[in-house]
PDBML (XML) file of the C-alpha atoms, coordinates in Angstrom:
<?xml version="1.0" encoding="UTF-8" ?>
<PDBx:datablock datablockName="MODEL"
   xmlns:PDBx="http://pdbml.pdb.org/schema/pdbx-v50.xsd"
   xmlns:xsi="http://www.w3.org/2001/XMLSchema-instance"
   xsi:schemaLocation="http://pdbml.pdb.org/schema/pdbx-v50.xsd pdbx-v50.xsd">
   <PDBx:atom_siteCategory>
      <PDBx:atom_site id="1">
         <PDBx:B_iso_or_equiv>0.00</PDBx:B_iso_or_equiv>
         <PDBx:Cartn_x>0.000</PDBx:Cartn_x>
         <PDBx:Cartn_y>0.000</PDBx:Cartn_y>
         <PDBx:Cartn_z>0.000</PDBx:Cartn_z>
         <PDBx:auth_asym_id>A</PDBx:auth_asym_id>
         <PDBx:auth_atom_id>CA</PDBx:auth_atom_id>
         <PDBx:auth_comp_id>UNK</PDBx:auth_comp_id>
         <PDBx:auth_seq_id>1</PDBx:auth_seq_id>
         <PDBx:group_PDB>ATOM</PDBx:group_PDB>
         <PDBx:label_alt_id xsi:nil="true" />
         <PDBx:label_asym_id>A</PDBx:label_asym_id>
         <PDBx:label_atom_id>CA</PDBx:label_atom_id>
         <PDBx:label_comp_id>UNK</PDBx:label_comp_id>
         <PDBx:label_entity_id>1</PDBx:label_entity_id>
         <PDBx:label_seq_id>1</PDBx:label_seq_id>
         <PDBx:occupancy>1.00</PDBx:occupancy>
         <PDBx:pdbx_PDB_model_num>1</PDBx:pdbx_PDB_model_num>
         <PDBx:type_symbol>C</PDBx:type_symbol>
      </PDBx:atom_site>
      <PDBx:atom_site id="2">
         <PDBx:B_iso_or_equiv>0.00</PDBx:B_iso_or_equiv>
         <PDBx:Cartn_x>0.940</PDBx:Cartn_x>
         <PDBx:Cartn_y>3.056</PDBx:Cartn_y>
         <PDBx:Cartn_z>-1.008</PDBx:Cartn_z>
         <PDBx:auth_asym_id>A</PDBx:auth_asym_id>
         <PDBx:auth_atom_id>CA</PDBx:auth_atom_id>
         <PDBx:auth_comp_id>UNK</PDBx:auth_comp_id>
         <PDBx:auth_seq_id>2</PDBx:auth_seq_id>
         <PDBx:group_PDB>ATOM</PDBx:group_PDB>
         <PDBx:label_alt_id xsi:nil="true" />
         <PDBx:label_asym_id>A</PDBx:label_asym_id>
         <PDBx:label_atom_id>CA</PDBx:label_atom_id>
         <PDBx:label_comp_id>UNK</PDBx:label_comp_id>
         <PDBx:label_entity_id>1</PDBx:label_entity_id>
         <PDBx:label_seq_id>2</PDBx:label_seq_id>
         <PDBx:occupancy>1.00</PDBx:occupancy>
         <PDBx:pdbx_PDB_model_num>1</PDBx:pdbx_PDB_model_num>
         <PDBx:type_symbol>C</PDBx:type_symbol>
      </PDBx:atom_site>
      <PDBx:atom_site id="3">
         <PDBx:B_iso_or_equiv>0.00</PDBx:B_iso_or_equiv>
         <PDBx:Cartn_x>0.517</PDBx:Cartn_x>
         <PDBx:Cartn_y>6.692</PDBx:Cartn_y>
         <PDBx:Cartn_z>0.220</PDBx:Cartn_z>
         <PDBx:auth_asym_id>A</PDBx:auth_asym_id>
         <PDBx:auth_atom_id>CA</PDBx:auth_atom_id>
         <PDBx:auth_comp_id>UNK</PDBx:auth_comp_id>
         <PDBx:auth_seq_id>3</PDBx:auth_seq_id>
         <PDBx:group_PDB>ATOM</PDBx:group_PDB>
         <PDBx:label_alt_id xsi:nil="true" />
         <PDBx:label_asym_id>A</PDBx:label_asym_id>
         <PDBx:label_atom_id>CA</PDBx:label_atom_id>
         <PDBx:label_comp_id>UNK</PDBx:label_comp_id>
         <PDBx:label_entity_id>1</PDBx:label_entity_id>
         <PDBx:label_seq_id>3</PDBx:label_seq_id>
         <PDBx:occupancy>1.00</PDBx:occupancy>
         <PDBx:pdbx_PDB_model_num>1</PDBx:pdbx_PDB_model_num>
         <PDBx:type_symbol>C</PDBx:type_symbol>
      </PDBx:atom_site>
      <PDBx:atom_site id="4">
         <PDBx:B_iso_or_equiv>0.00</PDBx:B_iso_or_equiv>
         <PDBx:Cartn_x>0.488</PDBx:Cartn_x>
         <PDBx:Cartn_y>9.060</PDBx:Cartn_y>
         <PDBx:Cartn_z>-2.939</PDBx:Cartn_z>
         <PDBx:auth_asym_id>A</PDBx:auth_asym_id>
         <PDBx:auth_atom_id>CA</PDBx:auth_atom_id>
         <PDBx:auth_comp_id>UNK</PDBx:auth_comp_id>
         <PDBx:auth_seq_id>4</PDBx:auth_seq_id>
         <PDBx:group_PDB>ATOM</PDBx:group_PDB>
         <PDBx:label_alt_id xsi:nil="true" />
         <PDBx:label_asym_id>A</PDBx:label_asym_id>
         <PDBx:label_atom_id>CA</PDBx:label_atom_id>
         <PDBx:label_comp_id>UNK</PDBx:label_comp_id>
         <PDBx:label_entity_id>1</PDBx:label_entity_id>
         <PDBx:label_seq_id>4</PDBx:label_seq_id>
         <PDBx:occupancy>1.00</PDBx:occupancy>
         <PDBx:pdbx_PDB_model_num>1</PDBx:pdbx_PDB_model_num>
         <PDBx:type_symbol>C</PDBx:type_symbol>
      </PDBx:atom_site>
      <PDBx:atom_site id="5">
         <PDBx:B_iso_or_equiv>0.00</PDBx:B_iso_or_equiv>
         <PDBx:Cartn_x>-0.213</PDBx:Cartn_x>
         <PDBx:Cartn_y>12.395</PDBx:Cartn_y>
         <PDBx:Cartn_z>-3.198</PDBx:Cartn_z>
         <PDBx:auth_asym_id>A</PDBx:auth_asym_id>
         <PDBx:auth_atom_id>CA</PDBx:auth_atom_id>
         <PDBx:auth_comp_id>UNK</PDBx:auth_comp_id>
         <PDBx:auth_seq_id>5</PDBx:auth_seq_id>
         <PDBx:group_PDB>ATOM</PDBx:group_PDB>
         <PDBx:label_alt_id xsi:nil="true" />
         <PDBx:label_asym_id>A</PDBx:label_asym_id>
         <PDBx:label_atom_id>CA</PDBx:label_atom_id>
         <PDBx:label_comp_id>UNK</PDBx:label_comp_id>
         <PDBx:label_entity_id>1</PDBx:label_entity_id>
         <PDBx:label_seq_id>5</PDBx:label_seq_id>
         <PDBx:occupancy>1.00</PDBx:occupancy>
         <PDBx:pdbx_PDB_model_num>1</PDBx:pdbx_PDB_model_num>
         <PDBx:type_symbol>C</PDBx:type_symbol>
      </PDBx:atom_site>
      <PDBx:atom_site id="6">
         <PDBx:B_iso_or_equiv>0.00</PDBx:B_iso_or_equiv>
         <PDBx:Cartn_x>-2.776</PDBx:Cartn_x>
         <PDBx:Cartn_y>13.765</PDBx:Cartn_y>
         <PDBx:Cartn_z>-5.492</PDBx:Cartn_z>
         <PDBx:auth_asym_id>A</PDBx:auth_asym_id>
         <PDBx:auth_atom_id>CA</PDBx:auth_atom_id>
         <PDBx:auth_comp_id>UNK</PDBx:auth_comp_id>
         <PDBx:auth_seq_id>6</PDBx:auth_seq_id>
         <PDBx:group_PDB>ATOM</PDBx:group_PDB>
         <PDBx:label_alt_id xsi:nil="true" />
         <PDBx:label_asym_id>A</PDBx:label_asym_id>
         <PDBx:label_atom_id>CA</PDBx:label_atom_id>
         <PDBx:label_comp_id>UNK</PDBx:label_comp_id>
         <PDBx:label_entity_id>1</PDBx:label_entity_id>
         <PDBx:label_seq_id>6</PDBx:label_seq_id>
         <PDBx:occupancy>1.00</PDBx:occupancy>
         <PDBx:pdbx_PDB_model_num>1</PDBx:pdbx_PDB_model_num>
         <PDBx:type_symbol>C</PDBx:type_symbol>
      </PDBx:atom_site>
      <PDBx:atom_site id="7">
         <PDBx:B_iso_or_equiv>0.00</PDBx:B_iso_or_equiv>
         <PDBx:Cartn_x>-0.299</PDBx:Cartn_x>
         <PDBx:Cartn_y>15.113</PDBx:Cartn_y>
         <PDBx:Cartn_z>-7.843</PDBx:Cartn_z>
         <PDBx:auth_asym_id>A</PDBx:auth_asym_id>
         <PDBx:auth_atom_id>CA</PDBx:auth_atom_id>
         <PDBx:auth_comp_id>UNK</PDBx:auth_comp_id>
         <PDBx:auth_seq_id>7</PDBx:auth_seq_id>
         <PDBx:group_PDB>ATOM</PDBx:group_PDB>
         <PDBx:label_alt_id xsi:nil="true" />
         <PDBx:label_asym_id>A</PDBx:label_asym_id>
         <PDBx:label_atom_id>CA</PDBx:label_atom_id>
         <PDBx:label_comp_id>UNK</PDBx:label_comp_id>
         <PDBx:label_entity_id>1</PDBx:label_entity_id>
         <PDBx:label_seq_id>7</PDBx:label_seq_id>
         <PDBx:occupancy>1.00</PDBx:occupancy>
         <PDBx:pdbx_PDB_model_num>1</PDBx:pdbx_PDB_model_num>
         <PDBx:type_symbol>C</PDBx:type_symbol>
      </PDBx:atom_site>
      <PDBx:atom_site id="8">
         <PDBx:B_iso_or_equiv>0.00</PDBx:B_iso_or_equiv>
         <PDBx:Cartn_x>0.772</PDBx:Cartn_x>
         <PDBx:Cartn_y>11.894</PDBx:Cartn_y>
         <PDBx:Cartn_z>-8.002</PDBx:Cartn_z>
         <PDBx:auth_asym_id>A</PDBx:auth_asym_id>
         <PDBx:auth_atom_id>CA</PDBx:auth_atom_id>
         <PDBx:auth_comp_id>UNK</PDBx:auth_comp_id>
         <PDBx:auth_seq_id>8</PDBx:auth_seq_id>
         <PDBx:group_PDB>ATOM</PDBx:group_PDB>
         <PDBx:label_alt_id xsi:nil="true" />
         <PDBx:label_asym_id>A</PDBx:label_asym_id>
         <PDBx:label_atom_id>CA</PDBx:label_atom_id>
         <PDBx:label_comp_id>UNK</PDBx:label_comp_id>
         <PDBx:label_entity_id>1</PDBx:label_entity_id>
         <PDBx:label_seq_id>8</PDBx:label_seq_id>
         <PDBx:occupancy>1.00</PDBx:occupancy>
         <PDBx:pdbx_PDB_model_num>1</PDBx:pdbx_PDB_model_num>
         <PDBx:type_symbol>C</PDBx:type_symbol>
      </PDBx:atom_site>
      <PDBx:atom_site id="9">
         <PDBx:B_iso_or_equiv>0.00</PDBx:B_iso_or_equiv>
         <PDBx:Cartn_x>-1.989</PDBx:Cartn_x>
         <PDBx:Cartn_y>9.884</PDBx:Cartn_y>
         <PDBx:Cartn_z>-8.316</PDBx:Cartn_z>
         <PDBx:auth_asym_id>A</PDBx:auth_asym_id>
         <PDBx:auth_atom_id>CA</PDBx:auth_atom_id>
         <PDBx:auth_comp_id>UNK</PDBx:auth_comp_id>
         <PDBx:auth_seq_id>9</PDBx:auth_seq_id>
         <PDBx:group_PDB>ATOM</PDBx:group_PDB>
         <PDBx:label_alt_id xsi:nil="true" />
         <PDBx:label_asym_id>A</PDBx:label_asym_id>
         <PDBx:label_atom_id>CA</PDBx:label_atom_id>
         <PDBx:label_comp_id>UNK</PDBx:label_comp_id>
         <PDBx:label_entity_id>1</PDBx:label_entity_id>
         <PDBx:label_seq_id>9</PDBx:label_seq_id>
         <PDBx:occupancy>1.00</PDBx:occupancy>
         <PDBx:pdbx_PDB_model_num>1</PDBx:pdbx_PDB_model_num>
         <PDBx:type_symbol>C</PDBx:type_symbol>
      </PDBx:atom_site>
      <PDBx:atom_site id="10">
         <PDBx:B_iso_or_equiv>0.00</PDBx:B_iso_or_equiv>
         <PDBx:Cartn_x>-2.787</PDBx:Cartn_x>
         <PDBx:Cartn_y>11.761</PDBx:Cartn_y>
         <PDBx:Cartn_z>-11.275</PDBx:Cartn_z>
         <PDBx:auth_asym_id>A</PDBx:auth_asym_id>
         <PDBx:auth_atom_id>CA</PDBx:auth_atom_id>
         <PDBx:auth_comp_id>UNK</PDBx:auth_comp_id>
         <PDBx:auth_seq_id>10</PDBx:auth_seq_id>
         <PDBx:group_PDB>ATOM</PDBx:group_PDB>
         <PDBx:label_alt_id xsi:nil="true" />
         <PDBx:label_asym_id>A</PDBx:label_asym_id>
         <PDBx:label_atom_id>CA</PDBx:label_atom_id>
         <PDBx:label_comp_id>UNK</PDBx:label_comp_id>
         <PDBx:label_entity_id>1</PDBx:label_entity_id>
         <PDBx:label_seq_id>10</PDBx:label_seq_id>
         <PDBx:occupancy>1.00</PDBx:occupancy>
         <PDBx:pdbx_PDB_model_num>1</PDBx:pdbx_PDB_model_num>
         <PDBx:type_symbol>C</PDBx:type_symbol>
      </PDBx:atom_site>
      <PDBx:atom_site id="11">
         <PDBx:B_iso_or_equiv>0.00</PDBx:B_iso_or_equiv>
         <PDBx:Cartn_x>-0.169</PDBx:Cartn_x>
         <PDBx:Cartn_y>10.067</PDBx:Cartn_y>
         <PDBx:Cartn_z>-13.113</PDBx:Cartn_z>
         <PDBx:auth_asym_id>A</PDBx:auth_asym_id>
         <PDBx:auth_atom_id>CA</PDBx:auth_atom_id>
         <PDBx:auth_comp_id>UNK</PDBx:auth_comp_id>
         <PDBx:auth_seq_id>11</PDBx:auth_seq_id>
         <PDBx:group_PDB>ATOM</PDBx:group_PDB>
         <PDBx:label_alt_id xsi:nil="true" />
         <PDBx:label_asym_id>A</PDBx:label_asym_id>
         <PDBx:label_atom_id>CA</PDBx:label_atom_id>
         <PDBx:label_comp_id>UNK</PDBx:label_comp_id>
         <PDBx:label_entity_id>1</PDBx:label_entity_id>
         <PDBx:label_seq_id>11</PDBx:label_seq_id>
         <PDBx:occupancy>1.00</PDBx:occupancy>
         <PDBx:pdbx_PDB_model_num>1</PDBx:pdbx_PDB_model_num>
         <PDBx:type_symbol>C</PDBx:type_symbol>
      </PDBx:atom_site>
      <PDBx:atom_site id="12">
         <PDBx:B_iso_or_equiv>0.00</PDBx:B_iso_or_equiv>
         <PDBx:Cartn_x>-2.593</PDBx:Cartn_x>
         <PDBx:Cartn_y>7.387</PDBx:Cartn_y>
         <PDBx:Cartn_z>-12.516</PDBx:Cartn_z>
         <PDBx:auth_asym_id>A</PDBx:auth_asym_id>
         <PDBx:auth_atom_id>CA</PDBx:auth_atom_id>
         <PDBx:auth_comp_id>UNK</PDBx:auth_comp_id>
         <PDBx:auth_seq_id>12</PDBx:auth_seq_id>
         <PDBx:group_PDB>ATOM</PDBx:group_PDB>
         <PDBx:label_alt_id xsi:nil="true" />
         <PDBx:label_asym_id>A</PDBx:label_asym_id>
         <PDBx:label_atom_id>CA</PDBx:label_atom_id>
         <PDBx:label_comp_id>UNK</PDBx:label_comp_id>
         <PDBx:label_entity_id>1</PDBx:label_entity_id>
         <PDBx:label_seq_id>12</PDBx:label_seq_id>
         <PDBx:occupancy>1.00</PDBx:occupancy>
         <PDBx:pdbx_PDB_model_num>1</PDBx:pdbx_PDB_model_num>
         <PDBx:type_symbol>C</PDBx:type_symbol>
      </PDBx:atom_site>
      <PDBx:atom_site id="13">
         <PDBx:B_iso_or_equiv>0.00</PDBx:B_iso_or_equiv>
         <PDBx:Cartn_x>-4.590</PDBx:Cartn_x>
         <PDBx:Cartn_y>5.847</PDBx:Cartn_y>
         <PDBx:Cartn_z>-15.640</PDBx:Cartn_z>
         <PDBx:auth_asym_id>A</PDBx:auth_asym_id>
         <PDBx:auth_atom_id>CA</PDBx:auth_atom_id>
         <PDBx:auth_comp_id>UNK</PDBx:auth_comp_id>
         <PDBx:auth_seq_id>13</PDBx:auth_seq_id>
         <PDBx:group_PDB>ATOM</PDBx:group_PDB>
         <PDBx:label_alt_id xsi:nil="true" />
         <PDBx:label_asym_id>A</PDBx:label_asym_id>
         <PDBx:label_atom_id>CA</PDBx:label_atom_id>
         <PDBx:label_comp_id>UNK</PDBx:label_comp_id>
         <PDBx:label_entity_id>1</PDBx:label_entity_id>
         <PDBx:label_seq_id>13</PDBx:label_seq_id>
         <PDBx:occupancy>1.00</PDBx:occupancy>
         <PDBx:pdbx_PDB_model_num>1</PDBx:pdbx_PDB_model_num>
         <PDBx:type_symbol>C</PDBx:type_symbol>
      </PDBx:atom_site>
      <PDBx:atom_site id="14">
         <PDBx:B_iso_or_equiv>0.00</PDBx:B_iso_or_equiv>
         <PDBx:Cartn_x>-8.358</PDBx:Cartn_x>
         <PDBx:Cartn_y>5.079</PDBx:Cartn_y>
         <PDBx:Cartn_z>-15.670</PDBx:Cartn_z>
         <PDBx:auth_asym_id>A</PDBx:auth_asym_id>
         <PDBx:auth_atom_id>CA</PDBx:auth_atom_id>
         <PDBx:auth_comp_id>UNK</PDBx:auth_comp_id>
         <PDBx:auth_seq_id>14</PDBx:auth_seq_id>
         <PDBx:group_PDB>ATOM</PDBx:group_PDB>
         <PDBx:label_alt_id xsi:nil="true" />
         <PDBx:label_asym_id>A</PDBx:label_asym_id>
         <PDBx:label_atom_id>CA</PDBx:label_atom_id>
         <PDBx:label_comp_id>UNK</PDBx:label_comp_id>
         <PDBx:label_entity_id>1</PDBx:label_entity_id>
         <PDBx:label_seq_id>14</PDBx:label_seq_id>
         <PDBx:occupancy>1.00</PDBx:occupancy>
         <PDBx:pdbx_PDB_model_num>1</PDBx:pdbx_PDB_model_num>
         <PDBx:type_symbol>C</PDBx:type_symbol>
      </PDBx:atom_site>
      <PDBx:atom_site id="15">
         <PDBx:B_iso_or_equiv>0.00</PDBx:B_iso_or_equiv>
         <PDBx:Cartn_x>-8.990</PDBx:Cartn_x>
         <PDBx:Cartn_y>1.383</PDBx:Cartn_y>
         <PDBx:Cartn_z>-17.744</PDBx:Cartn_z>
         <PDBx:auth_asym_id>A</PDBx:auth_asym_id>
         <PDBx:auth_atom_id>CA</PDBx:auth_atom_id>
         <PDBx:auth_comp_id>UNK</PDBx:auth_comp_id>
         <PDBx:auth_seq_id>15</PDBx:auth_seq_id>
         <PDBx:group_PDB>ATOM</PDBx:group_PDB>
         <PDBx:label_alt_id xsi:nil="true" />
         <PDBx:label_asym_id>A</PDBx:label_asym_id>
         <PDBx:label_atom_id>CA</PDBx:label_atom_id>
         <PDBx:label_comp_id>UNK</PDBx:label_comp_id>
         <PDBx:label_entity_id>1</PDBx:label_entity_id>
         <PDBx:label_seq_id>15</PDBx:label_seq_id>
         <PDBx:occupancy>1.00</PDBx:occupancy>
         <PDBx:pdbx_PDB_model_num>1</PDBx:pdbx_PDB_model_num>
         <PDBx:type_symbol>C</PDBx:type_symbol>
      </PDBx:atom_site>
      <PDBx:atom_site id="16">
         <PDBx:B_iso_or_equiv>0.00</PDBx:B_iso_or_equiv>
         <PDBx:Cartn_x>-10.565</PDBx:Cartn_x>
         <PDBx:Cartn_y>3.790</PDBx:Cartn_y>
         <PDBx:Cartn_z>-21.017</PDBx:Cartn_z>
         <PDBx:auth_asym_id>A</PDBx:auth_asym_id>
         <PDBx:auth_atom_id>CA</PDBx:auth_atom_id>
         <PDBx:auth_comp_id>UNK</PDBx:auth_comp_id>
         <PDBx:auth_seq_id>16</PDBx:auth_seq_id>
         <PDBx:group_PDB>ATOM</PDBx:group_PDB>
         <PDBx:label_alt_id xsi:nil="true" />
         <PDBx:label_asym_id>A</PDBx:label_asym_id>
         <PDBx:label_atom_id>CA</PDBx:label_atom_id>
         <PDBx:label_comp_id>UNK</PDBx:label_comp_id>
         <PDBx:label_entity_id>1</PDBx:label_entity_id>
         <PDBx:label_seq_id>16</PDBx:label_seq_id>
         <PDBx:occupancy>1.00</PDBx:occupancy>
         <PDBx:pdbx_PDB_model_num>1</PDBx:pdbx_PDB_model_num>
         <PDBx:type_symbol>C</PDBx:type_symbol>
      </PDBx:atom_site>
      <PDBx:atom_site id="17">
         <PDBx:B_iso_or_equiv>0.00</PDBx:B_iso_or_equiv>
         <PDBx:Cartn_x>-7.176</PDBx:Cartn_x>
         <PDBx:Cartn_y>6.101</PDBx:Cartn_y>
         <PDBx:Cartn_z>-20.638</PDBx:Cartn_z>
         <PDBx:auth_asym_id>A</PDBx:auth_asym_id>
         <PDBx:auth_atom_id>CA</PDBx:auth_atom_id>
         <PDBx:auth_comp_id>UNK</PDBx:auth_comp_id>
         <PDBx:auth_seq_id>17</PDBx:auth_seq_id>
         <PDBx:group_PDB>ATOM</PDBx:group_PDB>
         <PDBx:label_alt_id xsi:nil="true" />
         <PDBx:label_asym_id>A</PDBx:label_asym_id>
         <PDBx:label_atom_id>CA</PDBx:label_atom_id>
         <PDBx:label_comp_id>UNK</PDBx:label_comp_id>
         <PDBx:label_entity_id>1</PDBx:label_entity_id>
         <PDBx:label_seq_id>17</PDBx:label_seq_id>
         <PDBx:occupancy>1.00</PDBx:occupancy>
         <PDBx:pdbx_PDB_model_num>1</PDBx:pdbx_PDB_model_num>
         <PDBx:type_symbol>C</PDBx:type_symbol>
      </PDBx:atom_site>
      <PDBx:atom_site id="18">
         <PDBx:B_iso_or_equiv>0.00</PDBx:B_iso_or_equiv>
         <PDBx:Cartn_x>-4.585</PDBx:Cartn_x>
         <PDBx:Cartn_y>3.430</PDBx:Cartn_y>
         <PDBx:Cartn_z>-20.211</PDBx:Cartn_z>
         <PDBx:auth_asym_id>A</PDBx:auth_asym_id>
         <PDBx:auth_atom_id>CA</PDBx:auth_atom_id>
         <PDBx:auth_comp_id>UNK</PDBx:auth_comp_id>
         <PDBx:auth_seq_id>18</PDBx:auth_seq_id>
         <PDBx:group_PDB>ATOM</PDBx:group_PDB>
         <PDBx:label_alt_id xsi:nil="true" />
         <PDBx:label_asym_id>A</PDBx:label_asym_id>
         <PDBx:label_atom_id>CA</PDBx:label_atom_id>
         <PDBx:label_comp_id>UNK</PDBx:label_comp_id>
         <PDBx:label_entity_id>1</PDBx:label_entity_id>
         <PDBx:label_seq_id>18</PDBx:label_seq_id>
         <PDBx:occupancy>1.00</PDBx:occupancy>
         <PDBx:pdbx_PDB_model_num>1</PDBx:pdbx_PDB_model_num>
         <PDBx:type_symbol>C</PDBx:type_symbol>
      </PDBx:atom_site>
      <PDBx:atom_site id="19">
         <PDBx:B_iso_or_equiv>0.00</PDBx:B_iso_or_equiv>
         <PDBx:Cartn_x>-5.945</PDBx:Cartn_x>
         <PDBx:Cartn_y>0.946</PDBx:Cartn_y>
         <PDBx:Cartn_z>-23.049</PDBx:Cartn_z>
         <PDBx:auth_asym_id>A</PDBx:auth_asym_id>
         <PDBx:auth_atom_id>CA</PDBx:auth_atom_id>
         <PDBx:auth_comp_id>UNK</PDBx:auth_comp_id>
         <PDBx:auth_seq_id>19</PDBx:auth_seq_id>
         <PDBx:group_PDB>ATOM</PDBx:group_PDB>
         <PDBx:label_alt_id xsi:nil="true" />
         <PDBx:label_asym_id>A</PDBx:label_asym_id>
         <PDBx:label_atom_id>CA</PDBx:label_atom_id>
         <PDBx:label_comp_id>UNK</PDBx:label_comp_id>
         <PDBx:label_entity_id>1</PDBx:label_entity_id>
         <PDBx:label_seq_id>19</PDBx:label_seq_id>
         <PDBx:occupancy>1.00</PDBx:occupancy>
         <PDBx:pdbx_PDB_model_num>1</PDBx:pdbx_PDB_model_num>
         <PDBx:type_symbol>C</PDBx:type_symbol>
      </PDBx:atom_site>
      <PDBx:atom_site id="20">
         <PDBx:B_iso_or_equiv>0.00</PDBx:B_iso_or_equiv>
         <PDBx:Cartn_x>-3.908</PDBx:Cartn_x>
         <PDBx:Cartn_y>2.370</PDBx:Cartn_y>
         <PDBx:Cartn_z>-25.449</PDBx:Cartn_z>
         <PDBx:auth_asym_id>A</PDBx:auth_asym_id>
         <PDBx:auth_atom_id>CA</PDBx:auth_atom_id>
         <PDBx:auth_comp_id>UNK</PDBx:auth_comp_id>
         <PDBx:auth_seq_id>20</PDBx:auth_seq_id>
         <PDBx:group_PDB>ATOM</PDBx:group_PDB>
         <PDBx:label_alt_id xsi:nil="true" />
         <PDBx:label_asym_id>A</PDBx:label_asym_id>
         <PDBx:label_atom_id>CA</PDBx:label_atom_id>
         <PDBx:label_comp_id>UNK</PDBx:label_comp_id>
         <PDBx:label_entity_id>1</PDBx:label_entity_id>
         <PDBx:label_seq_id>20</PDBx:label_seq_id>
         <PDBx:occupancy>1.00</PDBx:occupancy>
         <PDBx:pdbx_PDB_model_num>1</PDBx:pdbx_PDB_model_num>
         <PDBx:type_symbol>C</PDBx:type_symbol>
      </PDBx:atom_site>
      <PDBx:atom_site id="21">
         <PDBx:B_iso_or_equiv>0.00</PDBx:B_iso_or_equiv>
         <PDBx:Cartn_x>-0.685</PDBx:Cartn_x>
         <PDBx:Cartn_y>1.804</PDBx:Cartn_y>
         <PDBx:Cartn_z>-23.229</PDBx:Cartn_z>
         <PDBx:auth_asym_id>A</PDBx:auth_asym_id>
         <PDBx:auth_atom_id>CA</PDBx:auth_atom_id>
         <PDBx:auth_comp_id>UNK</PDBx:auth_comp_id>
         <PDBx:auth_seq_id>21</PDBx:auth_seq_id>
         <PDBx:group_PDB>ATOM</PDBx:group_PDB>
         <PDBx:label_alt_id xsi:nil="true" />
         <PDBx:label_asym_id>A</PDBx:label_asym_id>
         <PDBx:label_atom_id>CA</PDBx:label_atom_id>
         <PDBx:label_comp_id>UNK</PDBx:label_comp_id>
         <PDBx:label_entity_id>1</PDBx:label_entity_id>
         <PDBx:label_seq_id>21</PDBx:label_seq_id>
         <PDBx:occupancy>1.00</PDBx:occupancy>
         <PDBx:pdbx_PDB_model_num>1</PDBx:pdbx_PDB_model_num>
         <PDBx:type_symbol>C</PDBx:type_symbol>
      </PDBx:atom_site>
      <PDBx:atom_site id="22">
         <PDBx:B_iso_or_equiv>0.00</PDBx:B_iso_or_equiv>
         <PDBx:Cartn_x>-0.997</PDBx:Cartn_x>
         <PDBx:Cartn_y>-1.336</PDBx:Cartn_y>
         <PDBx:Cartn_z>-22.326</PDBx:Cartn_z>
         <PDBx:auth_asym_id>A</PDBx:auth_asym_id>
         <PDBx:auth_atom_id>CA</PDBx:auth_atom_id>
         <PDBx:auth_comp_id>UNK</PDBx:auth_comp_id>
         <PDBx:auth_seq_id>22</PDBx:auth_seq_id>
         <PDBx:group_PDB>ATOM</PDBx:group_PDB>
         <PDBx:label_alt_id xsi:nil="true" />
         <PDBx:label_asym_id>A</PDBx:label_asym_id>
         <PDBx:label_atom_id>CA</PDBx:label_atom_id>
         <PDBx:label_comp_id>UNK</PDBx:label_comp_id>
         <PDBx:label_entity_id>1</PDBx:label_entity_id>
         <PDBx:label_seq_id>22</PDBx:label_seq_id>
         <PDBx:occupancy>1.00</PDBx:occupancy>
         <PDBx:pdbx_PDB_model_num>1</PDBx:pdbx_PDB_model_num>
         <PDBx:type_symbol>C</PDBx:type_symbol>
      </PDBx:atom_site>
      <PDBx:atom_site id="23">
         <PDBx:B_iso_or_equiv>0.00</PDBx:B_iso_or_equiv>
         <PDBx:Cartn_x>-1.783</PDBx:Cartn_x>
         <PDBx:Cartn_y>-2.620</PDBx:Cartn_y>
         <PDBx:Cartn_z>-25.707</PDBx:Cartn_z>
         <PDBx:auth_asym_id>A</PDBx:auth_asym_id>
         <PDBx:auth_atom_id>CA</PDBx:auth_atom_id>
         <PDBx:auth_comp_id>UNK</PDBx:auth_comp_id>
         <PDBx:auth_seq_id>23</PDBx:auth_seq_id>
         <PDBx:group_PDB>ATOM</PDBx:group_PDB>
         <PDBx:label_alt_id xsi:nil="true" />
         <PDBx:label_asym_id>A</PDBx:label_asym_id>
         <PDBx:label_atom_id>CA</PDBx:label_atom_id>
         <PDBx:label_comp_id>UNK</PDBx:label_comp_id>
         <PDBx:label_entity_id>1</PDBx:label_entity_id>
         <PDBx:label_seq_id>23</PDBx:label_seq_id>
         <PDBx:occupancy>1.00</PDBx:occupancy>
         <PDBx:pdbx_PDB_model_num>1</PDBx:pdbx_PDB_model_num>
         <PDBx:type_symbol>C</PDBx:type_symbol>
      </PDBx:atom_site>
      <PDBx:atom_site id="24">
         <PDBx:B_iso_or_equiv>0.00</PDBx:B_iso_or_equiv>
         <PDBx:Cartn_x>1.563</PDBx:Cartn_x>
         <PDBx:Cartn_y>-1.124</PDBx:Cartn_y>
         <PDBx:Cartn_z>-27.034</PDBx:Cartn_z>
         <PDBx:auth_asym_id>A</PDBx:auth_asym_id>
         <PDBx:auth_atom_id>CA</PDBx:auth_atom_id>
         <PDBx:auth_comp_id>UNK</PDBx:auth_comp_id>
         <PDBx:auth_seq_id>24</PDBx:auth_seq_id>
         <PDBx:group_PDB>ATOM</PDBx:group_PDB>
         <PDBx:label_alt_id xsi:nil="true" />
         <PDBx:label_asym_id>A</PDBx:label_asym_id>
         <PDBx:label_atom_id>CA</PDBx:label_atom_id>
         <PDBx:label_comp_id>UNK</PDBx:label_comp_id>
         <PDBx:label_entity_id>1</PDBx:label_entity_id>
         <PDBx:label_seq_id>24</PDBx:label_seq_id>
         <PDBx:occupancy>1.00</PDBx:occupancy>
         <PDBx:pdbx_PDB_model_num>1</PDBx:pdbx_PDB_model_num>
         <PDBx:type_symbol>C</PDBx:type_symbol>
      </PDBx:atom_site>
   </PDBx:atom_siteCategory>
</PDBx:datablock>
C-alpha cells in the first residue's frame, strides 16, 4: 500500500485512458 499524493496519483490511468498503453 501506497501513500500518494494527489499530484501523483494523477499520473494514474483510468482502464478507457490506459488501453492504449498497455496494448503497445
Amino acid at each position: 500500500k501506497l501513500q500518494l499524493d494527489p499530484a501523483a496519483a494523477a499520473a494514474l490511468l483510468p482502464w478507457a485512458d490506459a488501453r492504449a498503453g498497455i496494448e503497445a
